[in-house]
Protein backbone atom coordinates (compact mmCIF):
# COMPACT_ATOMS: atom_id res chain seq x y z
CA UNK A 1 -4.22 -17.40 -8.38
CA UNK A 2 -2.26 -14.81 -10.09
CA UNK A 3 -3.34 -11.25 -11.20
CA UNK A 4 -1.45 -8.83 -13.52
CA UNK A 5 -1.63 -5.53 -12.41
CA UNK A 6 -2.41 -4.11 -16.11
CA UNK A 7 -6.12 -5.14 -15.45
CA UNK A 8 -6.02 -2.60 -12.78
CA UNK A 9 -6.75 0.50 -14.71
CA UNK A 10 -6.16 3.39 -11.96
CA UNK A 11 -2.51 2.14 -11.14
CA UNK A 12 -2.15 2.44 -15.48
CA UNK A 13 -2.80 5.54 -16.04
CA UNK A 14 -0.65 6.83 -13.12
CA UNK A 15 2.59 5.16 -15.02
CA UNK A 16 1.14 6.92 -18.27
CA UNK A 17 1.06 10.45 -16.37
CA UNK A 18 4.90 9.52 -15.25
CA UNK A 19 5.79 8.69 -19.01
CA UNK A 20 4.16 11.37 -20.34
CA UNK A 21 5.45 13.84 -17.58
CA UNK A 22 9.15 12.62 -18.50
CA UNK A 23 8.19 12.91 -22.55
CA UNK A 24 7.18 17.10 -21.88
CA UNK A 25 10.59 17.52 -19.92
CA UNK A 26 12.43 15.87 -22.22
CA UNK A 27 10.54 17.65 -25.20
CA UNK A 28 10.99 20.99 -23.36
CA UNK A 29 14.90 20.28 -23.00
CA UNK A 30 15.21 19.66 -26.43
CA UNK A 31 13.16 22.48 -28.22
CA UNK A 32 15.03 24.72 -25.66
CA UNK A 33 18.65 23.43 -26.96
CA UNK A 34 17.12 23.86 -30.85
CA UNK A 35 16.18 27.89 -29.73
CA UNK A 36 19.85 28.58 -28.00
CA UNK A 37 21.66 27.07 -31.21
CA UNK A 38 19.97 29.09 -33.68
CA UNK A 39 20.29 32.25 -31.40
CA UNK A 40 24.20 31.36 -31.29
CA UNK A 41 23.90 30.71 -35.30
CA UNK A 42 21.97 33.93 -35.59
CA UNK A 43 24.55 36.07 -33.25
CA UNK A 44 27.78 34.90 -34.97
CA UNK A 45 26.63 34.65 -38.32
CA UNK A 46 29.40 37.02 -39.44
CA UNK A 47 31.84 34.61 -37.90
CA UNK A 48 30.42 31.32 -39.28
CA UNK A 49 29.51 33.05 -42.78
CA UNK A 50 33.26 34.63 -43.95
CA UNK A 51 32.68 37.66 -46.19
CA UNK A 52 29.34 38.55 -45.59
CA UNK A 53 28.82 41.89 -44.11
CA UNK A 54 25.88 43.94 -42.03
CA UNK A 55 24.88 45.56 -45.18
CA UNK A 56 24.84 42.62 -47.74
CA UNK A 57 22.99 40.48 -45.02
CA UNK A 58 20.70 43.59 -44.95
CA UNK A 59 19.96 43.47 -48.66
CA UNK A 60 19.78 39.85 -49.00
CA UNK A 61 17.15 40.33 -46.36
CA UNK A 62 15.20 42.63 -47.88
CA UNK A 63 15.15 40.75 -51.28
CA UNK A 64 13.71 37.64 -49.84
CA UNK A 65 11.89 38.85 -46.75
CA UNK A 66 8.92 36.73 -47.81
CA UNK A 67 11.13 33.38 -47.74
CA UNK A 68 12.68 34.09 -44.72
CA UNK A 69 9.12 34.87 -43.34
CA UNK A 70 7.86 31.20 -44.24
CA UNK A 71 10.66 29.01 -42.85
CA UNK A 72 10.13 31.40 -39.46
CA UNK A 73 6.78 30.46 -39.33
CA UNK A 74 7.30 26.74 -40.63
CA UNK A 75 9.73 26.09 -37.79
CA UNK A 76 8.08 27.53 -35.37
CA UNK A 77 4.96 25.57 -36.00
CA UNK A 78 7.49 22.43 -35.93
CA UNK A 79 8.53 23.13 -32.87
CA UNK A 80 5.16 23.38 -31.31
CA UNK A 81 4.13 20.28 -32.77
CA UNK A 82 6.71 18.29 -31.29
CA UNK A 83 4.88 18.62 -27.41
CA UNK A 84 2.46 15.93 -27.24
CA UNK A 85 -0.65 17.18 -25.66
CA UNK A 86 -2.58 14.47 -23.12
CA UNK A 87 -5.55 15.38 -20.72
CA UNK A 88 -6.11 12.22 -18.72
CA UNK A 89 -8.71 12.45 -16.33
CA UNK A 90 -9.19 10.21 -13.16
CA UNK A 91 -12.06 9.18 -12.10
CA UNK A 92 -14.13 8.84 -8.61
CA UNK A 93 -16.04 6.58 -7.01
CA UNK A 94 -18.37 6.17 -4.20
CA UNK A 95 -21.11 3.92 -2.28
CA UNK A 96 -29.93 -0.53 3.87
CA UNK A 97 -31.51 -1.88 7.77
CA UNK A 98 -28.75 -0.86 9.99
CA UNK A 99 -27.54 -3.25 12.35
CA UNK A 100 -27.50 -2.79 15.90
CA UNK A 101 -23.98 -0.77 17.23
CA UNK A 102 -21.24 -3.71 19.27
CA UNK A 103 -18.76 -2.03 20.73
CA UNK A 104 -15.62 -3.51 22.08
CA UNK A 105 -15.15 -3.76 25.78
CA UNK A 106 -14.38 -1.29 27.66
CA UNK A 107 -10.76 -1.84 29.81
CA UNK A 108 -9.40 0.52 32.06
CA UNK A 109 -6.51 -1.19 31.56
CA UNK A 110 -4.11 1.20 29.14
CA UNK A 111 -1.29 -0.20 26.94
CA UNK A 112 1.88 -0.19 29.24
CA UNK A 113 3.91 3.14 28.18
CA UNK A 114 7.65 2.83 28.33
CA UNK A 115 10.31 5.24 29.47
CA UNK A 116 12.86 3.79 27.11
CA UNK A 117 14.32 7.19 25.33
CA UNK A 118 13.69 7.30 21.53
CA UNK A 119 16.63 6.26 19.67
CA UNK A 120 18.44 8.86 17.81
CA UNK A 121 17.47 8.68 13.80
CA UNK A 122 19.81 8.48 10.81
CA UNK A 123 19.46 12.37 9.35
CA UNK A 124 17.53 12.16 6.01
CA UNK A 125 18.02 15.62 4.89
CA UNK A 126 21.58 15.10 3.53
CA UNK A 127 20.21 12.35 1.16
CA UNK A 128 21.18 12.64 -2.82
CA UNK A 129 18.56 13.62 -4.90
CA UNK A 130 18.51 11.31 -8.10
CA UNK A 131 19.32 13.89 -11.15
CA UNK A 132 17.19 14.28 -13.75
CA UNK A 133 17.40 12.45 -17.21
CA UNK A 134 19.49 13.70 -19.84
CA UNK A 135 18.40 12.00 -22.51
CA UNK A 136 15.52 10.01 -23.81
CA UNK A 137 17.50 6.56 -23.13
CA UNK A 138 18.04 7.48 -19.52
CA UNK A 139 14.61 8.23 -18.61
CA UNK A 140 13.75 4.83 -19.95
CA UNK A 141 16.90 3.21 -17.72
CA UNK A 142 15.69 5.37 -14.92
CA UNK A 143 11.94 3.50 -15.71
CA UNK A 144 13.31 0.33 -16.19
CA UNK A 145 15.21 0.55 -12.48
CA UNK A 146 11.69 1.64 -10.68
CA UNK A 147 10.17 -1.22 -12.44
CA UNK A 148 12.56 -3.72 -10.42
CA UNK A 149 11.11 -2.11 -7.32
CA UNK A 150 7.23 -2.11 -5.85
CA UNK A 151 5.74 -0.22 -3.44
CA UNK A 152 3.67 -2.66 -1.01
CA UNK A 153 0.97 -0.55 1.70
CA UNK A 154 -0.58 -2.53 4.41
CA UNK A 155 -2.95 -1.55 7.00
CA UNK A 156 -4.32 -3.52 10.07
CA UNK A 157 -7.78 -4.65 11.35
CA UNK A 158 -10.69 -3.21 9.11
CA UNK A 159 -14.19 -4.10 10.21
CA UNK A 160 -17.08 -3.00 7.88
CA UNK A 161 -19.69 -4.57 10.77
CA UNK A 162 -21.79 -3.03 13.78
CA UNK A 163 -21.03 1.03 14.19
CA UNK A 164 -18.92 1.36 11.43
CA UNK A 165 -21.80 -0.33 8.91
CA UNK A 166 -24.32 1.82 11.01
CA UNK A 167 -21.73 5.13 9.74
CA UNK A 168 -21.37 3.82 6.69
CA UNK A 169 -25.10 3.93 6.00
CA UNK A 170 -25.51 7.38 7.23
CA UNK A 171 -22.06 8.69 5.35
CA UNK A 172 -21.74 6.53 2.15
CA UNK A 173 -19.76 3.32 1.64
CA UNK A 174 -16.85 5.15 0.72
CA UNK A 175 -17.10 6.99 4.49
CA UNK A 176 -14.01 4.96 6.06
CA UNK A 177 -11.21 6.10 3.82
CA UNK A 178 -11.91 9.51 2.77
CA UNK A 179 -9.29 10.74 4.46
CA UNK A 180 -6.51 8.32 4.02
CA UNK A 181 -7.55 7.88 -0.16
CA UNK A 182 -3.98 9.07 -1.13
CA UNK A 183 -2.57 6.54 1.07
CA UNK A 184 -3.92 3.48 0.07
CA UNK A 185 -4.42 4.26 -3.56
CA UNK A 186 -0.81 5.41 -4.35
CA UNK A 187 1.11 2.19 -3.76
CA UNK A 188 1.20 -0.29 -6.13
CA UNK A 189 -0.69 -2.69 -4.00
CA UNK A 190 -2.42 -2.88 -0.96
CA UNK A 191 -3.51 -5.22 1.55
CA UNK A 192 -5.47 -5.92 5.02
CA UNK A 193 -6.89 -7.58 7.46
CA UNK A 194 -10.79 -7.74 6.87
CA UNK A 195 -11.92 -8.30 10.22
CA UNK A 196 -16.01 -10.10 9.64
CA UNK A 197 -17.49 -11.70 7.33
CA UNK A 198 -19.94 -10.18 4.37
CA UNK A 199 -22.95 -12.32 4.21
CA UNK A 200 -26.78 -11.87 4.65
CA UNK A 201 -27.32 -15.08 6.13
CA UNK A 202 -25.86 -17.68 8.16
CA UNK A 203 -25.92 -18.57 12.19
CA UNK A 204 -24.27 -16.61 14.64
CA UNK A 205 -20.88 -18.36 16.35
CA UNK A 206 -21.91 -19.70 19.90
CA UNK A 207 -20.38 -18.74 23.41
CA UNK A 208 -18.33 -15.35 21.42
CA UNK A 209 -18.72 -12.63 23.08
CA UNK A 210 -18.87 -10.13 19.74
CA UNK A 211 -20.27 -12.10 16.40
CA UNK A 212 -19.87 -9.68 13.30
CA UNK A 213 -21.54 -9.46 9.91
CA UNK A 214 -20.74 -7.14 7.10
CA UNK A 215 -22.87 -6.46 4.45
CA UNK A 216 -22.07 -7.22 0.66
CA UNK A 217 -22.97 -3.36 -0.64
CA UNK A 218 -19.67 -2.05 1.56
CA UNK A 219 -17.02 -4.17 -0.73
CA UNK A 220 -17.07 -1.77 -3.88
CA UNK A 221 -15.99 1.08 -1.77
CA UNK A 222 -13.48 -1.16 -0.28
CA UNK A 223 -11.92 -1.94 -3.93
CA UNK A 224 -12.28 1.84 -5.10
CA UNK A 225 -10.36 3.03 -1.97
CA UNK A 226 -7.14 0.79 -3.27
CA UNK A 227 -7.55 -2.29 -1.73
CA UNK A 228 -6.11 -5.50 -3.92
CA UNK A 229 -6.34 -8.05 -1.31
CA UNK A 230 -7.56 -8.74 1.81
CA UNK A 231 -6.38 -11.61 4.86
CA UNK A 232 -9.31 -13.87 5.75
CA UNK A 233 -7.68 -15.76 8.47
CA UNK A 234 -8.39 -14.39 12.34
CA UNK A 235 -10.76 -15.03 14.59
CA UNK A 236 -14.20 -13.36 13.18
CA UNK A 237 -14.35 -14.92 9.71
CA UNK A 238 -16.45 -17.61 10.95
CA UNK A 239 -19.01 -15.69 12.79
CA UNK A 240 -21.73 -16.76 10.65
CA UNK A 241 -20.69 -20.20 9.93
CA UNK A 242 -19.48 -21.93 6.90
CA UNK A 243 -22.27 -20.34 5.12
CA UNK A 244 -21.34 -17.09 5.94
CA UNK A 245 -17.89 -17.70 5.48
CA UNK A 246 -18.93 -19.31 1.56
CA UNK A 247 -20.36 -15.97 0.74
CA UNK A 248 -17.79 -14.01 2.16
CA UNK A 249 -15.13 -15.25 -0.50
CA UNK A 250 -18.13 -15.24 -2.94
CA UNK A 251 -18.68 -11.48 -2.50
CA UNK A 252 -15.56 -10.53 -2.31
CA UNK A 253 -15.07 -12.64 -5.75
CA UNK A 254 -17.92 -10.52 -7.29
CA UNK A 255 -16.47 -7.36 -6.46
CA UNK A 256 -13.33 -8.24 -7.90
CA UNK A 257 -11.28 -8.26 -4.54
CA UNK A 258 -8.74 -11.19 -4.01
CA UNK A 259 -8.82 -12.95 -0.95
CA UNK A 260 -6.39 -15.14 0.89
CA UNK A 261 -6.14 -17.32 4.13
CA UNK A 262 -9.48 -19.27 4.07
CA UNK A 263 -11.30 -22.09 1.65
CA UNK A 264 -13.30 -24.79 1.08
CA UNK A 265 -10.12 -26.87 2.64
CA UNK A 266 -6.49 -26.45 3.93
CA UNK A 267 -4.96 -26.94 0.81
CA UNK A 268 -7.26 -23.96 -0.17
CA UNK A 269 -6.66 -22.00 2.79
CA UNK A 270 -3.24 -22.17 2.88
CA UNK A 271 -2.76 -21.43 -0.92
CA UNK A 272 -0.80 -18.16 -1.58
CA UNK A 273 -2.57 -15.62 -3.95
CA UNK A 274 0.23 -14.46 -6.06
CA UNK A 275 -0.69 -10.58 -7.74
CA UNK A 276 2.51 -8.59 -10.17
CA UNK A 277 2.67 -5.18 -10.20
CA UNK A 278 6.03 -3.63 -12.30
CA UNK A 279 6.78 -6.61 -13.47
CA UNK A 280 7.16 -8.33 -9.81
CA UNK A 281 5.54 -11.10 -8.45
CA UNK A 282 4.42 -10.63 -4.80
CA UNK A 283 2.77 -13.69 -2.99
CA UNK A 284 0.65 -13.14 0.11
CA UNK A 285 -0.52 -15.49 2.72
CA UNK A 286 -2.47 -15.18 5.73
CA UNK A 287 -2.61 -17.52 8.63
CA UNK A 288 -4.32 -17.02 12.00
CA UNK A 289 -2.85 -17.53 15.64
CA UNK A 290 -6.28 -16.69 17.16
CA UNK A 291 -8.99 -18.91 16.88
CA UNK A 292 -11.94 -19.42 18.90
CA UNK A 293 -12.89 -23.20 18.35
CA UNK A 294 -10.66 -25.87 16.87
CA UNK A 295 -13.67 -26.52 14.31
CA UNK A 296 -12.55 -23.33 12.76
CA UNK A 297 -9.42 -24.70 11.24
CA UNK A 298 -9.13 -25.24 7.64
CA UNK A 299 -8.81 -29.43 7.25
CA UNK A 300 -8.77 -32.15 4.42
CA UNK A 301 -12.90 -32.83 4.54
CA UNK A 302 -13.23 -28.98 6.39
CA UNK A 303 -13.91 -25.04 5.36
CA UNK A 304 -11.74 -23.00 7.62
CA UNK A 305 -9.05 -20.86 7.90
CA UNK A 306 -5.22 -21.35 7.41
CA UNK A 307 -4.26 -21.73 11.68
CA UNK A 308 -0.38 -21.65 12.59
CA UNK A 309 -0.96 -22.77 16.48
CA UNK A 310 1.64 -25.39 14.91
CA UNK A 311 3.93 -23.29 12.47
CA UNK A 312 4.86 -26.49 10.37
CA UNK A 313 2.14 -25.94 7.81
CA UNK A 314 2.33 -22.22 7.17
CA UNK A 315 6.44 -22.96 6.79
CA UNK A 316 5.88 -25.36 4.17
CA UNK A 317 3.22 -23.03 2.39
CA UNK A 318 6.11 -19.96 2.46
CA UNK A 319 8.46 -22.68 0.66
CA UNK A 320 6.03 -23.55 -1.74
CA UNK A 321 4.90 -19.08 -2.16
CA UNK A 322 8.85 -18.77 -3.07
CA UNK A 323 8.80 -20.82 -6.05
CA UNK A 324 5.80 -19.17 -7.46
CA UNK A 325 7.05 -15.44 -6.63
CA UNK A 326 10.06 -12.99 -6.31
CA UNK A 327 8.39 -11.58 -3.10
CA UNK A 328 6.52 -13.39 -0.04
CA UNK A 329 4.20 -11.47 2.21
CA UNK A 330 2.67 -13.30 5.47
CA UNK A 331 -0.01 -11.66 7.15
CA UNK A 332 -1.05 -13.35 10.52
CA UNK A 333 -3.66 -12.66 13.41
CA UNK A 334 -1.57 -12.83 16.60
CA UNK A 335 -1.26 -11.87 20.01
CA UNK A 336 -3.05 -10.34 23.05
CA UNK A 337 -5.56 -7.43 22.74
CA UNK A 338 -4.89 -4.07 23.97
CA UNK A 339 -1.40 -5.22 24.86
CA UNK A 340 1.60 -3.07 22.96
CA UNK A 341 4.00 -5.30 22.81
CA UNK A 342 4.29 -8.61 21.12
CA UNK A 343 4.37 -12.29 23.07
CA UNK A 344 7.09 -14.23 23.00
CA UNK A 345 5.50 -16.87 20.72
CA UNK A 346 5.27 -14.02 18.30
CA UNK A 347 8.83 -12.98 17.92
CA UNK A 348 9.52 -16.81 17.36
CA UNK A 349 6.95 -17.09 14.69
CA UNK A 350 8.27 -14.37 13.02
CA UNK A 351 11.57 -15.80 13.17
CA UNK A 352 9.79 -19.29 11.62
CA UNK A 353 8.63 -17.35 8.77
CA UNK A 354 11.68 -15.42 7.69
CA UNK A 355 14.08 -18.46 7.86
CA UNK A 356 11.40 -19.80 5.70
CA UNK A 357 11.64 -17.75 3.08
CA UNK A 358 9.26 -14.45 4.08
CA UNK A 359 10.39 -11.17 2.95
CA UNK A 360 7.72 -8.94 5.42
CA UNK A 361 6.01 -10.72 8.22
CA UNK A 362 2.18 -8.18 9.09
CA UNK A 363 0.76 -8.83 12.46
CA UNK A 364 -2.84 -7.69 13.16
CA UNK A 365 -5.64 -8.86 16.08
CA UNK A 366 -4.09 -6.52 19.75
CA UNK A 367 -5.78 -4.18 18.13
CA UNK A 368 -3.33 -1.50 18.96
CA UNK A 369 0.35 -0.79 17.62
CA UNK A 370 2.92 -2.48 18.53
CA UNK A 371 6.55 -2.31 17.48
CA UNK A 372 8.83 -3.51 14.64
CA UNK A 373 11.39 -5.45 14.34
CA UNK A 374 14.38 -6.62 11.52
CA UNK A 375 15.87 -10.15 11.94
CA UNK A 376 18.03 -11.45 8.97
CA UNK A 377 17.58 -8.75 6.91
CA UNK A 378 13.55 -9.15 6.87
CA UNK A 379 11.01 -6.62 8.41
CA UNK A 380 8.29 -7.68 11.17
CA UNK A 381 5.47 -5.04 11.94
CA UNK A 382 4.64 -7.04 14.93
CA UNK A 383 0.58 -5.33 14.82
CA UNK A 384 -0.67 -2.34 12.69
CA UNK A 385 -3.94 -2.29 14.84
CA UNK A 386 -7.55 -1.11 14.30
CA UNK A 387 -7.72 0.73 10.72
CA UNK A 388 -11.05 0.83 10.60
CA UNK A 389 -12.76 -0.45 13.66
CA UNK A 390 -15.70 0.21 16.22
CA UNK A 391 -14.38 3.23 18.90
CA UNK A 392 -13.74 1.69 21.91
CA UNK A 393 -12.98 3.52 26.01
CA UNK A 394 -9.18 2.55 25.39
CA UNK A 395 -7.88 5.03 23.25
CA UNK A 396 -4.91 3.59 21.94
CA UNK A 397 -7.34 1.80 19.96
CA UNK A 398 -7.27 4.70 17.83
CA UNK A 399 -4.22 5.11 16.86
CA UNK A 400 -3.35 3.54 13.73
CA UNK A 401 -1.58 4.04 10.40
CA UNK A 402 -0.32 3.03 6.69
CA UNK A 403 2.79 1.27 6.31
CA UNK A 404 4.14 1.61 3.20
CA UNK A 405 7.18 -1.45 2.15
CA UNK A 406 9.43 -0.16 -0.92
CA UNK A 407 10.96 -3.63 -2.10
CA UNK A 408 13.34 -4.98 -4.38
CA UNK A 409 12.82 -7.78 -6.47
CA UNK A 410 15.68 -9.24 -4.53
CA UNK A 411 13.05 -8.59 -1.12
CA UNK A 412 15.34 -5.33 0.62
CA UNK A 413 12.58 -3.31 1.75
CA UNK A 414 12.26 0.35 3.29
CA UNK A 415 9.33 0.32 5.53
CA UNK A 416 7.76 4.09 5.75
CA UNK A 417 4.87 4.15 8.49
CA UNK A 418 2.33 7.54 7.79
CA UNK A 419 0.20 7.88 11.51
CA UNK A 420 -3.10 8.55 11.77
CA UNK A 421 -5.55 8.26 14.28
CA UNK A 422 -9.27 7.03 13.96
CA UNK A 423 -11.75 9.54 14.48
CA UNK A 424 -15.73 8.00 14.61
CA UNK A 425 -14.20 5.19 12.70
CA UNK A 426 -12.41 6.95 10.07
CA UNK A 427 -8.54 7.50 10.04
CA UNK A 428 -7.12 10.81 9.82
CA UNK A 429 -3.62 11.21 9.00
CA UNK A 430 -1.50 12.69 12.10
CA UNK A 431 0.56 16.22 11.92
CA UNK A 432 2.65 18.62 14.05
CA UNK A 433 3.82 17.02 17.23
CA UNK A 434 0.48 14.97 17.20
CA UNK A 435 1.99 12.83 14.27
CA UNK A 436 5.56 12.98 16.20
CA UNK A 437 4.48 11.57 19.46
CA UNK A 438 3.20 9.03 18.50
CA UNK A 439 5.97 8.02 15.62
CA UNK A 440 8.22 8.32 18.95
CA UNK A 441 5.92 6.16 21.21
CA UNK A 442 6.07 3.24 18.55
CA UNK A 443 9.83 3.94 18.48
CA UNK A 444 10.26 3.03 21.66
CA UNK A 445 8.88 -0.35 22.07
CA UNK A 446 10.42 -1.46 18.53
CA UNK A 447 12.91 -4.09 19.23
CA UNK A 448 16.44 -3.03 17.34
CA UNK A 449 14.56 -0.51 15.01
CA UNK A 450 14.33 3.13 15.48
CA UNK A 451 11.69 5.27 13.48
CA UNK A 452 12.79 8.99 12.27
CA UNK A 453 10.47 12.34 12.19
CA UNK A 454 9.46 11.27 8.73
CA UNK A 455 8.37 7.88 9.35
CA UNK A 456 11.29 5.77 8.43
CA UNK A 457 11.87 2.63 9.83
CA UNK A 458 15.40 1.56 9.86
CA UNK A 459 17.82 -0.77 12.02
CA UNK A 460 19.95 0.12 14.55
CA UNK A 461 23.35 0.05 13.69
């Protein structure tokens, strides 16, 4: 399945503003070079004009005031007709019985804290600044550069189910992400982990503990916020059955959001959905680690989700995503909950994936934060936690974040990670030492990595 990213109208008209940004400057340069040669011309014209004199330029003047009057006026009306004049305006929008609140279990059990010290972090305020154009054909160099390079944002675990439908209803659809907007919609494409199915129907999953069900009204919110693609494979999908899981893919078809991770069959499930934005072709696949029931697994003659219990499949499907794409982005549900640090099986997955061919391994399911990591070159953000989730007594689940990937076509990425912390289900980007601490606490239980002031993730030397 493959997307172009000129259907998506918001992300077009930001590259128009750029273009048409650069056009002013570059229209402002020049009119301002056309002003400072005639005031040189005008200034020296005794120089440049041998033989005339002050009082034969006076009476030259004075004979053909009137002409020199007109071409005044006819240049300057030249020059103000060179600016282009553009007024694009964005636009906004927004989003009934309320289910019964689930809340996660309580644990009085806190994510281990570390005394490891926080590495120290390359400085970033000596970096170059790139210089502005100087011409026309630069900008468009300049342009053609950025094309070569996309900016990927991913978040972790969002559930539009139980208290946070229950907010939603009170609030408006668009209630989770009013405060991260900027976040989500600025990158050239985003992705997460959509943690229930959407689905009026179906029965709920046996012997589970929590069984979630979203409802079909909260997707348009979900595609207005910035979201281009969500992962379908962990361990809620299935709450509602196959039938629930049928109309999950079905709604999220109808509100125009791709979906990846979980079909009518493996071969389905473990397909990659392939989306270009600037002219790069980024394929994402999600695959699940977590599973409740075997039945849940995505077989020949079986809906499911793509599983990687046995890594052999989801290696083969990163082969396959690399000759479809420049880019390959796995996504997979992983790991223990409320623990901050990744299991060993996790580290070697990652490993399995990257050797394969991934350029960014995404974890998601702990449903905290837990560290990052670089092997070969290749970035693992081992779990981004609970976006949007149900508030639970451990309150690490809170914390959360954006991480935002700047990749080359050639798959070097900077990873950039903006804290925020959930408040009544809705994240709130992080300042001041609030934003710092907590930067510094995911610092310290990356593996080889070390994250700056700013954000910036970057290997140890």
């Amino acid at each position: 399945m493959s997307l172009s990213r000129s259907e998506q109208y918001q992300k077009q008209m930001k590259r128009k503003r750029r273009r048409i940004r650069r056009l002013l400057t570059l229209n402002g340069l020049l009119l301002g070079l056309v002003l400072l040669l005639a005031a040189f011309i005008w200034f020296n014209r005794e120089t440049l004009l041998p033989g005339t004199t002050k009082s034969s330029v006076a009476s030259e003047s004075a004979d053909s005031g009137a002409t020199a009057g007109q071409l005044d006026s006819a240049a300057t009306d030249g020059a103000e007709s060179s600016l282009p004049s553009t007024d694009p305006n964005d636009g906004e929008a927004s989003g009934s019985s309320p289910q019964p609140e689930e809340q996660e279990p309580t644990d009085s059990e806190e994510p281990p804290v570390t005394d490891e010290p926080e590495p120290s972090a390359p400085d970033s305020s000596s970096s170059p600044t790139s210089p502005e154009p100087e011409s026309e054909s630069e900008a468009v160099a300049q342009e053609d550069a950025a094309d070569d390079e996309v900016t990927l944002s991913f978040v972790g675990d969002i559930l539009l189910a139980a208290s946070v439908e229950k907010l939603m209803r009170e609030h408006g659809w668009d209630y989770p992400y009013a405060e991260a907007l900027s976040y989500l919609s600025d990158a050239d494409l985003t992705a997460g982990n959509l943690e229930n199915p959407i689905t009026r129907r179906g029965t709920p999953a046996e012997d589970k503990q929590y069984v979630f069900k979203g409802a079909p009204e909260s997707l348009p919110a979900l595609r207005d916020a910035g979201f281009d693609i969500v992962g379908l494979a962990n361990n809620h999908t299935l709450d509602m059955g196959v039938v629930g899981l049928m109309d999950t893919m079905e709604h999220l078809d109808t509100a125009g959001i791709p979906h990846v991770g979980a079909g009518n069959d493996d071969v389905e499930a473990f397909a990659p959905v392939v989306l270009e934005a600037r002219g790069v072709k980024v394929a994402y696949l999600s695959v699940s680690r977590v599973l409740p029931v075997v039945a849940w697994k995505a077989d020949s003659d079986r809906e499911g989700v793509a599983e990687t219990y046995d890594p052999s499949r989801a290696v083969r499907a990163i082969k396959a995503a690399n000759e479809q794409a420049d880019l390959v982005i796995v996504m997979v549900h992983w790991g223990k909950e409320r623990v901050d640090r990744p299991l060993d099986y996790q580290r070697q997955l990652a490993r399995d994936y990257v050797d394969a061919g991934a350029d960014l391994v995404i974890g998601s399911h702990p449903h905290v934060l837990q560290g990052f990591e670089q092997y070969n070159g290749k970035w693992i953000a081992y779990s981004l936690g609970n976006f949007i989730f149900n508030m639970t007594a451990t309150p690490a689940t809170a914390d959360t974040g954006v991480l935002d990937a700047r990749c080359t076509r050639s798959g070097d990425c900077k990873l950039k990670l903006h804290p925020m912390r959930q408040v009544k289900s809705q994240p709130k980007p992080l300042v001041g030492e609030e934003a710092a601490a907590l930067l510094q606490r995911i610092s310290s239980i990356s593996y080889g990595a070390v994250i700056d002031g700013e954000g910036n993730i970057y290997a140890k030397q």
